[in-house]
N, C-alpha and C. Protein backbone atom coordinates (compact mmCIF):
# COMPACT_ATOMS: atom_id res chain seq x y z
N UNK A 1 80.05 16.20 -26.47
CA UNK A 1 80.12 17.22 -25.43
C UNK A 1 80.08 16.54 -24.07
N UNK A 2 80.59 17.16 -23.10
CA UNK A 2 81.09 16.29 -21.80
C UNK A 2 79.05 16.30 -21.09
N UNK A 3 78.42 17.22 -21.43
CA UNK A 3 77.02 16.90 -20.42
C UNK A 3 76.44 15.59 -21.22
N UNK A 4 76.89 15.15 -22.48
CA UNK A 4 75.88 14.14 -23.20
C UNK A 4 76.78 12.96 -22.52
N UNK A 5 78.01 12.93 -21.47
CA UNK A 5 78.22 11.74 -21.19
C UNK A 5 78.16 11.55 -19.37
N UNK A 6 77.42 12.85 -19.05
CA UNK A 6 77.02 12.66 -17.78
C UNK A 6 78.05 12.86 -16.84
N UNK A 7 78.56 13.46 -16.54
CA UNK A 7 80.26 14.29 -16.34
C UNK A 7 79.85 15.41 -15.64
N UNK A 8 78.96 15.89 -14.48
CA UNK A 8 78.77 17.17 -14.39
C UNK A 8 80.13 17.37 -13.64
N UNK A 9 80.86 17.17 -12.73
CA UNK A 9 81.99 17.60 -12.57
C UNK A 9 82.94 18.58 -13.90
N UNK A 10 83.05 17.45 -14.33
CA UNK A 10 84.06 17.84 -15.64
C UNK A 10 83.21 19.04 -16.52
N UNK A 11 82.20 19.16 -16.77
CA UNK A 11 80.89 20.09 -17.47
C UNK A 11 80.94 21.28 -16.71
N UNK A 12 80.95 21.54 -15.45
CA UNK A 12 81.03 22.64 -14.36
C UNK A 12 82.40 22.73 -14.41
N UNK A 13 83.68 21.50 -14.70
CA UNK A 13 85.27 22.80 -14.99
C UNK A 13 85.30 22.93 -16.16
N UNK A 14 83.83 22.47 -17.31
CA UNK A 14 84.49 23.46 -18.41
C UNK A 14 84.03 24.75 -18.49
N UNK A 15 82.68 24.96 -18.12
CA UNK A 15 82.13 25.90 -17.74
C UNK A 15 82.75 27.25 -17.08
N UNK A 16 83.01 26.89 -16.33
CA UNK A 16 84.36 27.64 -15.26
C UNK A 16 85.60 28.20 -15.65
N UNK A 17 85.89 27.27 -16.95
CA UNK A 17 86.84 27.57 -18.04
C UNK A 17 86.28 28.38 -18.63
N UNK A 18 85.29 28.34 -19.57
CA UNK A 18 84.74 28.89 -20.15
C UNK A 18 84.64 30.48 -19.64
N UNK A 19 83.73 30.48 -18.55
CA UNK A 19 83.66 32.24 -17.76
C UNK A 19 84.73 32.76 -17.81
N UNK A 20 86.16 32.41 -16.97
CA UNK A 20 87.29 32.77 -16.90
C UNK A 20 87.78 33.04 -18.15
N UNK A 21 87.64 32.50 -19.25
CA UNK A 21 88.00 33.22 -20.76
C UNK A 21 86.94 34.75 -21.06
N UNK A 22 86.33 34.44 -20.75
CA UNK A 22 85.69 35.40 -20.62
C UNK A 22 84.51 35.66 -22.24
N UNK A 23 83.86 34.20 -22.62
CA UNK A 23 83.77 33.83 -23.77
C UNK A 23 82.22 33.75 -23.34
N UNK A 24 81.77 34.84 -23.87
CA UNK A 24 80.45 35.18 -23.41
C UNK A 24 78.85 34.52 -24.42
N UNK A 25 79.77 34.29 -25.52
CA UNK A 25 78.82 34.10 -26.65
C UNK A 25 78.45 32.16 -25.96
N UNK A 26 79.15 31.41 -25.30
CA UNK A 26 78.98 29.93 -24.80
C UNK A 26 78.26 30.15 -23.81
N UNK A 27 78.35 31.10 -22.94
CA UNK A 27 77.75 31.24 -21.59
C UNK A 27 76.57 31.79 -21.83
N UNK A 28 76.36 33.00 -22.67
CA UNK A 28 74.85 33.05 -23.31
C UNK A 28 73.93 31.86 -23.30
N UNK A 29 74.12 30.98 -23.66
CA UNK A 29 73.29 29.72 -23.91
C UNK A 29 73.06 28.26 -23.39
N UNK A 30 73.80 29.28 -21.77
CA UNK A 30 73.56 28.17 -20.87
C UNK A 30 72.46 28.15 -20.29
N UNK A 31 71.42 29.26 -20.64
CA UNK A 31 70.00 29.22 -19.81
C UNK A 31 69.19 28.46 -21.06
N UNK A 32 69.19 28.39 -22.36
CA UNK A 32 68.38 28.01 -22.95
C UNK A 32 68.85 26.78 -23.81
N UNK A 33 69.93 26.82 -24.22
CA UNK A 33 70.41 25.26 -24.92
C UNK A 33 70.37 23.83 -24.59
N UNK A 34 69.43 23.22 -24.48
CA UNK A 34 68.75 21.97 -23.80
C UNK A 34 70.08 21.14 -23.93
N UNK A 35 71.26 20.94 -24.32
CA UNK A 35 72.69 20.24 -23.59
C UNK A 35 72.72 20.66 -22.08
N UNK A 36 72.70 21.79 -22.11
CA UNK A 36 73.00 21.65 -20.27
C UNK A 36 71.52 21.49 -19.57
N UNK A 37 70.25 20.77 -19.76
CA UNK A 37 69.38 20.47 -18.94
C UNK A 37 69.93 19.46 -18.18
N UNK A 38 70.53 18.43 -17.91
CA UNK A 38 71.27 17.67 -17.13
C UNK A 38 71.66 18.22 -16.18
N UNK A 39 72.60 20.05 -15.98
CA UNK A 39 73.12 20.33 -15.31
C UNK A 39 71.73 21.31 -14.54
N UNK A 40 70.74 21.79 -15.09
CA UNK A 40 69.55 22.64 -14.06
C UNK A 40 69.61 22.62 -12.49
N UNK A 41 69.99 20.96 -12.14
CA UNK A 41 69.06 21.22 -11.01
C UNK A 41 70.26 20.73 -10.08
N UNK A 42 71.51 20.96 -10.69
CA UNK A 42 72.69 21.26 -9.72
C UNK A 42 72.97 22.73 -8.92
N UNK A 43 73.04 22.70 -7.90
CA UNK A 43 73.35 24.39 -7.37
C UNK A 43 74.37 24.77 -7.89
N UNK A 44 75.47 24.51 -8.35
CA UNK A 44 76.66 25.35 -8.89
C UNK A 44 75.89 25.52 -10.56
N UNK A 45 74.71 25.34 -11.08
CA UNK A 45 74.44 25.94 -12.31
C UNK A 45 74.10 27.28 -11.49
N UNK A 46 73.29 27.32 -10.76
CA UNK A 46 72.56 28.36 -10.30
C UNK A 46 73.92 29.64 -10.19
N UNK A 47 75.01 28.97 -9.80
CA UNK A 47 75.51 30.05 -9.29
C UNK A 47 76.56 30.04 -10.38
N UNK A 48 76.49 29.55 -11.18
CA UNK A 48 77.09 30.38 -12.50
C UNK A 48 76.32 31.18 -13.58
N UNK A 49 74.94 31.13 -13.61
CA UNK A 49 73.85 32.00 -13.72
C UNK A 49 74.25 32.95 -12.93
N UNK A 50 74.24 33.36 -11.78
CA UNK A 50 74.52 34.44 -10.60
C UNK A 50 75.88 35.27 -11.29
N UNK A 51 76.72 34.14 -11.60
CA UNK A 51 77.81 34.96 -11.57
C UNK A 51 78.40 35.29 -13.12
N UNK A 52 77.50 34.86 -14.01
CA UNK A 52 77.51 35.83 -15.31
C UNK A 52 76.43 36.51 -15.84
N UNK A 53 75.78 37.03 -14.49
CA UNK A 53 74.26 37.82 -14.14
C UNK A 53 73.03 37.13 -15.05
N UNK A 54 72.99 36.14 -14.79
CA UNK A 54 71.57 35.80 -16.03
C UNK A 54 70.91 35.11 -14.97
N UNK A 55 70.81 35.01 -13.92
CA UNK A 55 70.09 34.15 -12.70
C UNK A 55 68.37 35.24 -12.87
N UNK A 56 67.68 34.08 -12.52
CA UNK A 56 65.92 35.12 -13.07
C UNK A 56 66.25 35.85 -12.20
């Protein structure tokens, strides 16, 4: 998976991919699936939380 090789660029356009499909069951488990802890403490996680409403 692109976060286990340290890629947040590329991890945030798959992500982005991901929303735009509109593939909700991957995006579910971006708050709790310890693969994307790498990406936490980037602001564009935050705001893809925001923008598939799961932000606390």
């Amino acid at each position: 998976m692109i976060m286990g090789l340290g890629d947040k660029d590329q991890a945030f356009a798959w992500l982005e991919k991901v929303y735009e499909e509109r593939n909700g069951r991957l995006l579910g488990e971006v708050r709790v699936n310890p693969m994307f802890d790498s990406l936490r403490s980037d602001p564009r996680y935050t705001e893809l939380l925001r923008k598939i409403n799961l932000a606390p």
